[in-house]
N, C-alpha and C. Protein backbone atom coordinates (compact mmCIF):
# COMPACT_ATOMS: atom_id res chain seq x y z
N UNK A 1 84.93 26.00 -61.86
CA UNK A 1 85.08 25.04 -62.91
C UNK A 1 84.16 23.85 -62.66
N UNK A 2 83.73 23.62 -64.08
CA UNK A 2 82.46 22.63 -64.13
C UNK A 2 83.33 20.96 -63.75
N UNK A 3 82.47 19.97 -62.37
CA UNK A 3 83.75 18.82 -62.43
C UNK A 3 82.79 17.66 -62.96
N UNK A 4 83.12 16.90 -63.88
CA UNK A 4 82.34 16.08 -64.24
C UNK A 4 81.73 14.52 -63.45
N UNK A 5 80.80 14.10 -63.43
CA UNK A 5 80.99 12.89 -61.95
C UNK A 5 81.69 11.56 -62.63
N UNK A 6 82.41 10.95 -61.82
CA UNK A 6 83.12 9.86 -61.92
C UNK A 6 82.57 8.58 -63.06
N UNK A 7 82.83 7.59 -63.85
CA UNK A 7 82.49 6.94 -64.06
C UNK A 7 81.27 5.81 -63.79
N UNK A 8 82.24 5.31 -62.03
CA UNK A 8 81.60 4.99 -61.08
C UNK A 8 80.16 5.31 -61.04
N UNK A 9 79.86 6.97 -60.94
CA UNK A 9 78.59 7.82 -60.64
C UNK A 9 77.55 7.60 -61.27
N UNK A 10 78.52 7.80 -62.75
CA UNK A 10 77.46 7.78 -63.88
C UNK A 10 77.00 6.08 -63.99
N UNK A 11 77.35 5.20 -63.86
CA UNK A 11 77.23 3.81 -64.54
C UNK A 11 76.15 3.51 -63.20
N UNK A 12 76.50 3.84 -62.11
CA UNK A 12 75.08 3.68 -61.39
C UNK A 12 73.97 4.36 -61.16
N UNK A 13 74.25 5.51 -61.96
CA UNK A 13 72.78 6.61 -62.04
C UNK A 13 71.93 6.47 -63.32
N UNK A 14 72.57 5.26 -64.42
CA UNK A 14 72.42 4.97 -65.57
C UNK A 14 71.27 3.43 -65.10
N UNK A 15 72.15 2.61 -64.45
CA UNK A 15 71.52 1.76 -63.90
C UNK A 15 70.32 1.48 -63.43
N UNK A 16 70.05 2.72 -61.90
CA UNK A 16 69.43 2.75 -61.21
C UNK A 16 67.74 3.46 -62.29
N UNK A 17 68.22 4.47 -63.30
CA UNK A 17 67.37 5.26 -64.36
C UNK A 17 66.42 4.03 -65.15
N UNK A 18 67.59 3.08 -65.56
CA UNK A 18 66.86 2.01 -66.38
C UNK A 18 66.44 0.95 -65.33
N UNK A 19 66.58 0.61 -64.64
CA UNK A 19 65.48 -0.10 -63.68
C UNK A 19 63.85 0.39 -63.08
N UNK A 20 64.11 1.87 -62.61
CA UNK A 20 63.04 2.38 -62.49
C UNK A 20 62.59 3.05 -63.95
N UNK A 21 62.57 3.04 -64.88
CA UNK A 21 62.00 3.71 -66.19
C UNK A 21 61.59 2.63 -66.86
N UNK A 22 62.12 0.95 -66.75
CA UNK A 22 61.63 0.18 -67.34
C UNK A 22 61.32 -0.88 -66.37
N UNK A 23 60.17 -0.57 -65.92
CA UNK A 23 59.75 -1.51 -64.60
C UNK A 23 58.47 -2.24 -65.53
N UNK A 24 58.60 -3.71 -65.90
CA UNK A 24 57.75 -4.39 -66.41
C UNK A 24 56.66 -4.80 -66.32
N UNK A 25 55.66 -3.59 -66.84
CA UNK A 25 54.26 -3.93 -66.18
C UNK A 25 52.75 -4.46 -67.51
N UNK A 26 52.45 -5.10 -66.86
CA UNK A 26 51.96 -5.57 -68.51
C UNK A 26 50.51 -4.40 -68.70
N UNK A 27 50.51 -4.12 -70.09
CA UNK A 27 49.82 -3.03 -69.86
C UNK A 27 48.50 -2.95 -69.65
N UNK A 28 47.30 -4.27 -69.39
CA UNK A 28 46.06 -4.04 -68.99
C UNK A 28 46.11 -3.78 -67.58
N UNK A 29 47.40 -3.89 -66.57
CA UNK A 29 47.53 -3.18 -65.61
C UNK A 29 47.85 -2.06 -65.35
N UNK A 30 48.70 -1.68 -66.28
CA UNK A 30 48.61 0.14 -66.65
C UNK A 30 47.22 0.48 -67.02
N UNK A 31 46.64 0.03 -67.61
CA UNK A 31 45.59 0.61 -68.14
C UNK A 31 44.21 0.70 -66.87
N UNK A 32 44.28 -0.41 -65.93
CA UNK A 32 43.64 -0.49 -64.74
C UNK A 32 44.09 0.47 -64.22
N UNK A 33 45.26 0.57 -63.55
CA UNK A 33 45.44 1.66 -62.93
C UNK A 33 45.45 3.38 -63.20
N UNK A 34 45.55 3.28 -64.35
CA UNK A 34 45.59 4.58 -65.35
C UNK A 34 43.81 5.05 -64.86
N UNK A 35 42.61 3.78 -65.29
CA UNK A 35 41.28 4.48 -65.21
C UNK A 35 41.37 4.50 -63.81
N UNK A 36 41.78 3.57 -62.97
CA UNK A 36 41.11 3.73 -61.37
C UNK A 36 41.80 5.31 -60.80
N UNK A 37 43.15 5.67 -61.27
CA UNK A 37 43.29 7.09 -61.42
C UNK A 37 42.02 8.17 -61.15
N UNK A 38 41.99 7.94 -63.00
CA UNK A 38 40.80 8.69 -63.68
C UNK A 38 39.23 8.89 -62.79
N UNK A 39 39.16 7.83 -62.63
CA UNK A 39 37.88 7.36 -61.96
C UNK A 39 38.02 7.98 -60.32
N UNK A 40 39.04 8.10 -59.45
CA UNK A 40 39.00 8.71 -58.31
C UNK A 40 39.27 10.31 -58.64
N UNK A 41 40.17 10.77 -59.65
CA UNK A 41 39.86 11.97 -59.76
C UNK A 41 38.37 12.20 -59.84
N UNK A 42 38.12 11.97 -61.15
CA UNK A 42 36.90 12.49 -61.43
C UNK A 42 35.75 12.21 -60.27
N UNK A 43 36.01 11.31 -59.45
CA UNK A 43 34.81 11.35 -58.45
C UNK A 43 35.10 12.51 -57.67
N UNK A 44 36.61 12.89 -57.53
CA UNK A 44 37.15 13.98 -56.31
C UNK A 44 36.32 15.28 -56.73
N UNK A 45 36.58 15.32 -58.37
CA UNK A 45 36.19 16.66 -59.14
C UNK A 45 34.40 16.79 -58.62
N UNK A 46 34.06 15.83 -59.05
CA UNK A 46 32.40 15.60 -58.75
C UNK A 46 32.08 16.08 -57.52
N UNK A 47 32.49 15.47 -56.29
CA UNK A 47 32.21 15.71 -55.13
C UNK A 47 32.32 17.36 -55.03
N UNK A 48 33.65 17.76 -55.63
CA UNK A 48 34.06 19.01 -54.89
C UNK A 48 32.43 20.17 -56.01
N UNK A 49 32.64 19.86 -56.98
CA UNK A 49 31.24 20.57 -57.46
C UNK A 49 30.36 20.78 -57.10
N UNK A 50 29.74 19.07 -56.68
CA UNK A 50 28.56 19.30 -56.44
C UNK A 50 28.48 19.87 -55.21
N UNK A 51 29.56 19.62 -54.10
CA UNK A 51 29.44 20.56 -53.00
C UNK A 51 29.41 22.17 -53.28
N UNK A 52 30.24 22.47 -54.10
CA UNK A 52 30.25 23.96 -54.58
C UNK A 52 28.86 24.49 -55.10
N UNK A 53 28.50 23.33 -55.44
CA UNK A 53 26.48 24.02 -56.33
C UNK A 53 26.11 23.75 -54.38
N UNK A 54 26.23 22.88 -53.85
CA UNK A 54 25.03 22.86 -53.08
C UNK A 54 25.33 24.32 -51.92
N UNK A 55 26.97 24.18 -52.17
CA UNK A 55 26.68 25.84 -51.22
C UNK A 55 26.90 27.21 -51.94
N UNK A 56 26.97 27.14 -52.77
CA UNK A 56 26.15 28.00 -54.10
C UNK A 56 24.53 28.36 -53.31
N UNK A 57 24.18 27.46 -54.23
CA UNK A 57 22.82 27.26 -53.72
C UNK A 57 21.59 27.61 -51.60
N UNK A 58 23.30 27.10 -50.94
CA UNK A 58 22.11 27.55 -49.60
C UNK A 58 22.75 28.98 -49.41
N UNK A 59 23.85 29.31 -50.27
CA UNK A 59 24.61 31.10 -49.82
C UNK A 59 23.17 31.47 -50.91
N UNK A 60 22.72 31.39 -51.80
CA UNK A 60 21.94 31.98 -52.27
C UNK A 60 20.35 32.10 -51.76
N UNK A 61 19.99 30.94 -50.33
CA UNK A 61 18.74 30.73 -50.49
C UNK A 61 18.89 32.12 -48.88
N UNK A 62 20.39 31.68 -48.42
CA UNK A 62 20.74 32.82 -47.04
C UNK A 62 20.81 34.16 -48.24
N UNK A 63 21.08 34.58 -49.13
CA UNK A 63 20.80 35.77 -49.18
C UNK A 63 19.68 36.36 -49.56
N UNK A 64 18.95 35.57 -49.84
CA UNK A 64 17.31 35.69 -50.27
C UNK A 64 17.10 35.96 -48.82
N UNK A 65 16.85 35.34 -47.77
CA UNK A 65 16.32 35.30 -46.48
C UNK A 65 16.57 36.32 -45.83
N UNK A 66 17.58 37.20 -46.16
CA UNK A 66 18.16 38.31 -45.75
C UNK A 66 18.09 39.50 -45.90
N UNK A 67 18.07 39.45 -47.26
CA UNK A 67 16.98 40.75 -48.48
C UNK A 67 16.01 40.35 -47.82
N UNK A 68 15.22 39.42 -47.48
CA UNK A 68 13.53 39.57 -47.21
C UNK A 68 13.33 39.84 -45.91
N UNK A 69 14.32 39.47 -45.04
CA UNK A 69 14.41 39.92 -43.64
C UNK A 69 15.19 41.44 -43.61
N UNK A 70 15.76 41.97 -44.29
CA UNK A 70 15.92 43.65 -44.04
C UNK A 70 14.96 44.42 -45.00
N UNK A 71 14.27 43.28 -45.97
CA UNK A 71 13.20 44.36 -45.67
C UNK A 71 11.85 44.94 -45.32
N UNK A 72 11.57 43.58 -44.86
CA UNK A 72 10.69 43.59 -43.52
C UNK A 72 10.74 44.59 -42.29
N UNK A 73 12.13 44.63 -42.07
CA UNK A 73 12.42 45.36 -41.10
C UNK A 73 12.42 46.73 -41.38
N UNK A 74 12.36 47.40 -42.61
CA UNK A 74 12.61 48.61 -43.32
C UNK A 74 11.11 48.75 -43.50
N UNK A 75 10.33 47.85 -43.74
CA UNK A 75 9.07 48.47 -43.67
C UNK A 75 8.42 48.50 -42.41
N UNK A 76 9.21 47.68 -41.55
CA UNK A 76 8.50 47.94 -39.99
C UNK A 76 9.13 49.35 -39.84
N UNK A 77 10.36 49.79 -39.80
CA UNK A 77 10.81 51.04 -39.22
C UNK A 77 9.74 51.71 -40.24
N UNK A 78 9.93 52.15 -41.29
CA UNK A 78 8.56 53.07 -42.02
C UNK A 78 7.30 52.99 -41.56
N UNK A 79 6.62 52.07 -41.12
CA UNK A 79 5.41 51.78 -40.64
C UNK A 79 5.78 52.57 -39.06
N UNK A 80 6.66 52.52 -38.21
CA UNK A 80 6.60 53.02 -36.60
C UNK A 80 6.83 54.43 -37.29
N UNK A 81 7.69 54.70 -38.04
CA UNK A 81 8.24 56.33 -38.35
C UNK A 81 6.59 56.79 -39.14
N UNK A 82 6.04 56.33 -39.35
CA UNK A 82 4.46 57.04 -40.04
C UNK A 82 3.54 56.81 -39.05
N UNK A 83 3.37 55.89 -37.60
CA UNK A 83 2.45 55.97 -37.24
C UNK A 83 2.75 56.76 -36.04
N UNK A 84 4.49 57.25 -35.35
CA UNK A 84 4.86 58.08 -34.95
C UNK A 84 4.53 59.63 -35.25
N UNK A 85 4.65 59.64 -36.82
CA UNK A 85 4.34 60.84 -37.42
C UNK A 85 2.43 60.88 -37.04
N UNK A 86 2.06 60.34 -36.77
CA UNK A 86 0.17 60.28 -36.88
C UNK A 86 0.28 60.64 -35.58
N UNK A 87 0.80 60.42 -34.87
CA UNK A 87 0.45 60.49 -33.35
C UNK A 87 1.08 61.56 -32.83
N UNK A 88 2.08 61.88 -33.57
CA UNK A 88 2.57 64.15 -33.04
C UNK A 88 1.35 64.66 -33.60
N UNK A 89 0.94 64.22 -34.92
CA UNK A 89 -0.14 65.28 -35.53
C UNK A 89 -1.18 65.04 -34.19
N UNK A 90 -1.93 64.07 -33.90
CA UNK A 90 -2.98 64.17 -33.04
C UNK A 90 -2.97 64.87 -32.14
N UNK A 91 -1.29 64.77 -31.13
CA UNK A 91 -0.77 65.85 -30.44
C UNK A 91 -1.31 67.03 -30.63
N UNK A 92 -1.10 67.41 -31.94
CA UNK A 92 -0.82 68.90 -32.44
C UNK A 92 -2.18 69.68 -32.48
N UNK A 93 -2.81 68.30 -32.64
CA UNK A 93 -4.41 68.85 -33.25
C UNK A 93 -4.90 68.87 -31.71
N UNK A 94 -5.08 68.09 -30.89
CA UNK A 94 -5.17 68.48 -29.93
C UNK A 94 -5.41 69.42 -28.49
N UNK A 95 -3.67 69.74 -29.22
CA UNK A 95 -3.48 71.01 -28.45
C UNK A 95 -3.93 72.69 -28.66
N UNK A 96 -4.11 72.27 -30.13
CA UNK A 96 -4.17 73.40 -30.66
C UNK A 96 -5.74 73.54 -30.32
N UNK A 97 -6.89 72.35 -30.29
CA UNK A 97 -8.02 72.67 -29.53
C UNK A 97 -8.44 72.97 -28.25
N UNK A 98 -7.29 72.43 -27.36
CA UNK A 98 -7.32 72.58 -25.92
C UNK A 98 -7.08 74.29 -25.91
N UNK A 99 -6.19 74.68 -27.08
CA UNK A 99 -6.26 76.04 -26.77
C UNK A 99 -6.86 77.20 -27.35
N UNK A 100 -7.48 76.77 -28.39
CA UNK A 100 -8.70 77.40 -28.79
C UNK A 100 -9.84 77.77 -27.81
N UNK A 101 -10.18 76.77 -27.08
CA UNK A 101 -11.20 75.89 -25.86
C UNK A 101 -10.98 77.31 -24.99
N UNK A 102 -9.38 76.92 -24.24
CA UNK A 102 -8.87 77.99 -23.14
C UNK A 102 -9.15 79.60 -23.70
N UNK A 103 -8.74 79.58 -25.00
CA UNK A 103 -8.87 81.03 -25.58
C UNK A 103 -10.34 81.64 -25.54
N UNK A 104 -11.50 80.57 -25.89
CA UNK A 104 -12.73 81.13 -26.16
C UNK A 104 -13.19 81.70 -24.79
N UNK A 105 -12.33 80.59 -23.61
CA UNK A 105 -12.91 80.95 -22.06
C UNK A 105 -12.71 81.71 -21.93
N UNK A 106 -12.09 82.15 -22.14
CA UNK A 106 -11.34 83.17 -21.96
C UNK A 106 -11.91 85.12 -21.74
N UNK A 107 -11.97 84.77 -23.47
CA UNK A 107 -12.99 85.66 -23.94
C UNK A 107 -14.22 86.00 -23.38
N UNK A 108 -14.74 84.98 -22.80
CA UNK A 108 -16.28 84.65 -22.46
C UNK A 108 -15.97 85.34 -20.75
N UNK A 109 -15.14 84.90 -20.11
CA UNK A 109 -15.12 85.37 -18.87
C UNK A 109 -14.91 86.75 -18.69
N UNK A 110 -13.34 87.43 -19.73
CA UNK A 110 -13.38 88.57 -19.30
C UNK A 110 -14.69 89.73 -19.87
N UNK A 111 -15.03 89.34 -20.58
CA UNK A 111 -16.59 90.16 -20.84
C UNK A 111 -17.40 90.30 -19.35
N UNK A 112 -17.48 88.97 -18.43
CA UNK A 112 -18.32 88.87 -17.46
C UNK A 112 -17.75 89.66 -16.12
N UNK A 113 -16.52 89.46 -16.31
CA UNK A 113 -15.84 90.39 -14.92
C UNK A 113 -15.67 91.78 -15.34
N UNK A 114 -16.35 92.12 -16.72
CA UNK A 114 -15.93 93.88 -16.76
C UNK A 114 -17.17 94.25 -16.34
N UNK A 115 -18.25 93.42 -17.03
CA UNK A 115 -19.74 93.44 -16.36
C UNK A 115 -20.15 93.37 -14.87
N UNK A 116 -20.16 92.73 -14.51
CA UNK A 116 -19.84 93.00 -12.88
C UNK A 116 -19.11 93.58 -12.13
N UNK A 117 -17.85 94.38 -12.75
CA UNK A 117 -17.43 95.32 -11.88
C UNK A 117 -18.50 97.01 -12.12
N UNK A 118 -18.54 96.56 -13.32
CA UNK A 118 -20.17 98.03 -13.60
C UNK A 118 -20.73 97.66 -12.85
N UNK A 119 -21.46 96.68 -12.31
CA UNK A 119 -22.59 96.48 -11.65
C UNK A 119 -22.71 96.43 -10.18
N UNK A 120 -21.42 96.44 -9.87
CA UNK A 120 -21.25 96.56 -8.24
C UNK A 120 -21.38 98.02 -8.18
N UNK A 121 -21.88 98.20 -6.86
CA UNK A 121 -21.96 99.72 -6.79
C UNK A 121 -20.56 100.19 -6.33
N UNK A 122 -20.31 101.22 -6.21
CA UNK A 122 -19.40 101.70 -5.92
C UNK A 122 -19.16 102.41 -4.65
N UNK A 123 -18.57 102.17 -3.72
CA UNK A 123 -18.95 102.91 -2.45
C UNK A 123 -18.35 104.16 -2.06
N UNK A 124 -18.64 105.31 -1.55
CA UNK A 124 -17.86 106.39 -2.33
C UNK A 124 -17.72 106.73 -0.47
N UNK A 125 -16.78 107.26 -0.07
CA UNK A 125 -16.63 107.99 1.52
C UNK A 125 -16.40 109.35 1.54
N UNK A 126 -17.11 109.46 2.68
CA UNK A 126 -17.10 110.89 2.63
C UNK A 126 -16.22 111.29 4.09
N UNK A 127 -15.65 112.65 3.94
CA UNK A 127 -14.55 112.56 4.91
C UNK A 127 -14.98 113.95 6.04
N UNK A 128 -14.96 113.83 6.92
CA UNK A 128 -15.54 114.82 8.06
C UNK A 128 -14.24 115.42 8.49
N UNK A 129 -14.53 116.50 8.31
CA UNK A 129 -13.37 117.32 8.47
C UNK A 129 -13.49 117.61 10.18
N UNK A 130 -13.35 117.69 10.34
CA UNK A 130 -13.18 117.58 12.43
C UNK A 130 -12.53 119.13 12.65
């Protein structure tokens, strides 16, 4: 059950309402204080903006710097991965002459050792039967 407050309660919560609700202020001092309000918000608002553009602005100049620094680095790795690739081929070419080279010797020698084994005489024994 709802209890209602005392007389007492009410006549000083009535009181205390109209003292603070009608506090006598003449109003070019309301009105001072009303803009100096206004005037510190709006500087608060200002500040907090223009801080927001200015780091706006250096998050944007760091992500520029960043794109341009990965891809620098993407064309350095492409540049080592192609001049890597140049330098197996030279390998390749290389080797593949070193063994051409070996192969032709090759050729060239065993012609000369079949020739000279014709050309050695041959020594033939003869066996004495006793």
């Amino acid at each position: 059950m709802f209890t209602t407050p005392s007389l007492d309660v009410t006549q000083t919560m009535a009181f205390w309402a109209d003292r603070i609700f009608t506090y006598d202020v003449p109003i070019p001092d309301v009105a001072l204080l009303f803009a100096t309000g206004l005037f510190i918000y709006a500087v608060r608002v200002w500040t907090n903006a223009s801080s927001d553009t200015a780091l706006r602005e250096i998050e944007g100049v760091y992500q520029g710097e960043l794109l341009t620094a990965n891809r620098r680095a993407q064309q350095a790795r492409d540049n080592l991965r192609k001049a890597q690739t140049e330098i197996e081929r030279e390998r390749q070419k290389r080797r593949r002459a070193a063994n051409a080279r070996r192969e032709r010797r090759s050729r060239r020698i065993a012609p000369q050792l079949i020739d000279v084994a014709h050309q050695t005489p041959q020594r033939t024994t003869t066996r004495v039967n006793a």
